[in-house]
N, C-alpha and C. Protein backbone atom coordinates (compact mmCIF):
# COMPACT_ATOMS: atom_id res chain seq x y z
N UNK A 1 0.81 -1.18 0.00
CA UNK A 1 0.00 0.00 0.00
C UNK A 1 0.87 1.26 0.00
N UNK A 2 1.40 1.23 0.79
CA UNK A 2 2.82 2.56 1.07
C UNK A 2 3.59 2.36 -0.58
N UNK A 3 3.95 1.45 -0.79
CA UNK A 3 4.56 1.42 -2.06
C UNK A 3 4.04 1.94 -3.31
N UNK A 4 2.77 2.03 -3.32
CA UNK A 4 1.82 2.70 -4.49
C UNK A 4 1.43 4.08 -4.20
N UNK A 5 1.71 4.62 -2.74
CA UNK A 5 1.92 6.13 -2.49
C UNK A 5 3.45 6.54 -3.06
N UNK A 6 4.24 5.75 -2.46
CA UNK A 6 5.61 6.33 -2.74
C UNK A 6 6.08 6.56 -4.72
N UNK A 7 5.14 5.20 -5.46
CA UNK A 7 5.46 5.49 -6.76
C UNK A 7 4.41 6.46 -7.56
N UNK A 8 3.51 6.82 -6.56
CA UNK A 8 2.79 8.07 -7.31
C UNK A 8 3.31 9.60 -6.91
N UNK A 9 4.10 9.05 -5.60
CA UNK A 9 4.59 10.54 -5.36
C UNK A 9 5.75 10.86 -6.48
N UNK A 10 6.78 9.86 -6.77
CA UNK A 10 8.04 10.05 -7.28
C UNK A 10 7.52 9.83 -8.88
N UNK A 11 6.32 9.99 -9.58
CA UNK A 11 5.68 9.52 -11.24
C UNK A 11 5.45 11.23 -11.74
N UNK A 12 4.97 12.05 -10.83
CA UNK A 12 4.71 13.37 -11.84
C UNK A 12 4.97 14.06 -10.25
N UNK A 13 5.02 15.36 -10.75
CA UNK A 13 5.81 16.66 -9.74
C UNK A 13 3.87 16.75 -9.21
N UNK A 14 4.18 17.12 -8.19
CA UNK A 14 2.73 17.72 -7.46
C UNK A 14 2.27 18.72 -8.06
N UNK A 15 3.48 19.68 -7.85
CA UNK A 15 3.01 21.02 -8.82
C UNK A 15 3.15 21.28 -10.30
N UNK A 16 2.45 21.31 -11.02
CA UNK A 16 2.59 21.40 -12.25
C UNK A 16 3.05 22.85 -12.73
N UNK A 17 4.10 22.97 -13.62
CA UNK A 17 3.87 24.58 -13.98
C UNK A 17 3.13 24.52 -15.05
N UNK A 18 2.34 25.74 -14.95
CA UNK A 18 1.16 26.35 -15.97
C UNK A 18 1.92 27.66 -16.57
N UNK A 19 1.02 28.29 -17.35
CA UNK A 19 1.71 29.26 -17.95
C UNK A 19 1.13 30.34 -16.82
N UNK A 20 1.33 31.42 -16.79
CA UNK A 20 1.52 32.37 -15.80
C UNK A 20 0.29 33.10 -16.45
N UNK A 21 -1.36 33.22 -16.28
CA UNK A 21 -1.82 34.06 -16.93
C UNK A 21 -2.20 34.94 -15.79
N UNK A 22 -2.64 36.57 -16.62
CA UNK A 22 -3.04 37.26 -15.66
C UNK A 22 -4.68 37.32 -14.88
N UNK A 23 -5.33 37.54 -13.85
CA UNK A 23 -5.68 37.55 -13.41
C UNK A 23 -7.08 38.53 -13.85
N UNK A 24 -8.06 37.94 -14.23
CA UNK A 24 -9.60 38.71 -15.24
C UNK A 24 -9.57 39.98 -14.26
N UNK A 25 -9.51 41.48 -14.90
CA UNK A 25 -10.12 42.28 -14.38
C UNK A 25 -11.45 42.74 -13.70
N UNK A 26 -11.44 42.52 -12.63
CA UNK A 26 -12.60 42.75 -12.26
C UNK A 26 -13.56 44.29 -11.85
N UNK A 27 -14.21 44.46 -12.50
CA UNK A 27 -15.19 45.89 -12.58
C UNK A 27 -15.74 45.76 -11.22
N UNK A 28 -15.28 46.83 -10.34
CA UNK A 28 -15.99 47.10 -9.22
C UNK A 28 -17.85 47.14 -9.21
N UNK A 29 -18.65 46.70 -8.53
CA UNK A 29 -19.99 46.20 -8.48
C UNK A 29 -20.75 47.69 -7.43
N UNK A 30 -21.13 48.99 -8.22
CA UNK A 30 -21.67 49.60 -7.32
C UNK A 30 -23.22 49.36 -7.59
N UNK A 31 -24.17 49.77 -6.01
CA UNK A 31 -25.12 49.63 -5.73
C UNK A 31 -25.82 50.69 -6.23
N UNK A 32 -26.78 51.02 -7.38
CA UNK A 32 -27.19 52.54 -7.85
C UNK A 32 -26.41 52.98 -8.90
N UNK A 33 -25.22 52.43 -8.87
CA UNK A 33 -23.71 53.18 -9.43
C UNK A 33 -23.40 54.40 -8.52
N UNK A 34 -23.80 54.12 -7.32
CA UNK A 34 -22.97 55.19 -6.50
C UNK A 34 -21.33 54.49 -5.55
N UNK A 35 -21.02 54.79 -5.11
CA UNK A 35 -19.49 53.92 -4.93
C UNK A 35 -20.06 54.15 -3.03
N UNK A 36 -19.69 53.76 -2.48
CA UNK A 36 -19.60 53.52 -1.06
C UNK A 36 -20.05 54.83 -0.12
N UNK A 37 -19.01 55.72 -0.53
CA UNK A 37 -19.04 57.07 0.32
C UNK A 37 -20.49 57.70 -0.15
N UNK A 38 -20.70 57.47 -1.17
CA UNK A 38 -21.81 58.15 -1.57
C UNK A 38 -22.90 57.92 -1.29
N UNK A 39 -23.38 56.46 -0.84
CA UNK A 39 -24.29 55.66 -0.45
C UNK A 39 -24.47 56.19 1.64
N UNK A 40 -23.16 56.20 1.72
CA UNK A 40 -23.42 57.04 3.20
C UNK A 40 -23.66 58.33 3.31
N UNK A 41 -23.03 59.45 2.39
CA UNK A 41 -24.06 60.61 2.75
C UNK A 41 -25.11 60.67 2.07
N UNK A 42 -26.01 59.61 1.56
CA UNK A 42 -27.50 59.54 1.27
C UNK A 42 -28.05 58.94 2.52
N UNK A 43 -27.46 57.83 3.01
CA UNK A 43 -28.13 57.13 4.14
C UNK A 43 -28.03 58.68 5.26
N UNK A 44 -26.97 59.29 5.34
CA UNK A 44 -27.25 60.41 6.32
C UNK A 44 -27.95 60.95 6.46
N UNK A 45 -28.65 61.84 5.35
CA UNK A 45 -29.67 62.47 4.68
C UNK A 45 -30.62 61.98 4.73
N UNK A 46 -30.97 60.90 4.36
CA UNK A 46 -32.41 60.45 4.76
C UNK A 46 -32.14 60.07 6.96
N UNK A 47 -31.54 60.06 7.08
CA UNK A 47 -31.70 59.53 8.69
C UNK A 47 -32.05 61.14 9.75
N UNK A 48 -31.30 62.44 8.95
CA UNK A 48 -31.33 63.35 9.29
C UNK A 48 -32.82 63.71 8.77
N UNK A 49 -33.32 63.73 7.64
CA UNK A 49 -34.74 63.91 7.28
C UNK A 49 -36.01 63.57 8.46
N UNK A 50 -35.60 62.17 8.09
CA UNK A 50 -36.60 61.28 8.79
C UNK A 50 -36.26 61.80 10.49
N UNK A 51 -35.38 62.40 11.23
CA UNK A 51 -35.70 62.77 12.38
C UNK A 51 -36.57 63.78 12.00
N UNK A 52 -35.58 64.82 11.57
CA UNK A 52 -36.18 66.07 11.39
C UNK A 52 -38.18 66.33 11.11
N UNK A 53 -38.31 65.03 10.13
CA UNK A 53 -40.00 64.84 9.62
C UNK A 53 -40.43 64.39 11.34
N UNK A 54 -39.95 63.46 11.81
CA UNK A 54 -40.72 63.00 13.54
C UNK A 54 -40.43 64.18 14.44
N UNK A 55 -39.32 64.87 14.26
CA UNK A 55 -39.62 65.89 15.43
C UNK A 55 -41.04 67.24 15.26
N UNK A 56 -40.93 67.12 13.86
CA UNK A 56 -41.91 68.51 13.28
C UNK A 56 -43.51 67.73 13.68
N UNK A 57 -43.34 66.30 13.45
CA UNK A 57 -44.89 65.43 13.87
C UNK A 57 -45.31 65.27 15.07
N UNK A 58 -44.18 65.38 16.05
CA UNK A 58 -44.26 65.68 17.72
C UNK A 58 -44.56 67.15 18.08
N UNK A 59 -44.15 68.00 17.30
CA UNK A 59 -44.54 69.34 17.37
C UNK A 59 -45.76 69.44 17.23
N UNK A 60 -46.41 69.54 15.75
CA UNK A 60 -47.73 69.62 15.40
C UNK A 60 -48.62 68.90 16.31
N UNK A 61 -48.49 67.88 16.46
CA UNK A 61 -49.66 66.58 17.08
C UNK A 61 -49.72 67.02 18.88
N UNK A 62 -48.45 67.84 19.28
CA UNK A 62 -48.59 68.69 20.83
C UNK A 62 -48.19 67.63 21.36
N UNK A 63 -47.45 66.71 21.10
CA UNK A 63 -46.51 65.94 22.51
C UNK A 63 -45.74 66.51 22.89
N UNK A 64 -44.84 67.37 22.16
CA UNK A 64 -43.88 68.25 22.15
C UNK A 64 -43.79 69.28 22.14
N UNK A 65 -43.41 70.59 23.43
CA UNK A 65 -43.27 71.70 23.45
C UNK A 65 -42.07 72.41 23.41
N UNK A 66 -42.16 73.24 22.48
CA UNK A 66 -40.40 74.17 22.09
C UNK A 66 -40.51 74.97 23.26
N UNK A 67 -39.65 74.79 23.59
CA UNK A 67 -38.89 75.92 25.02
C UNK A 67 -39.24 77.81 24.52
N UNK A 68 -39.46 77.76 23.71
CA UNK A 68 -39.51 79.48 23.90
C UNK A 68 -40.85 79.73 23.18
């Protein structure tokens, strides 16, 4: 059994050389086509909105009283 490991180890190299190709360019994948940073100052903007819309709805509706 060992003997049929040892003559497959010493029959072909483990590593084969291949030819050296380069590596497929890959096109970055944006969401929208906006790239990262851009996607966060939209998420800001809407998070700053959306307070801004609940604080003005606490105002109107009188849960909420402005100090002056």
């Amino acid at each position: 059994m060992l003997d049929e490991f040892r003559e497959q180890a010493g029959a072909a190299p483990f590593f084969e050389e291949e030819e050296a190709k380069p590596a497929p360019r890959v096109q970055p994948r944006y969401f929208l086509g906006m790239s990262p940073a851009q996607r966060f100052v939209i998420a800001l903007m809407l998070l700053l909105i959306v307070g801004l819309v609940g604080v003005l709805g606490l105002v109107v509706a009188g849960r909420v009283v402005l100090p002056f």
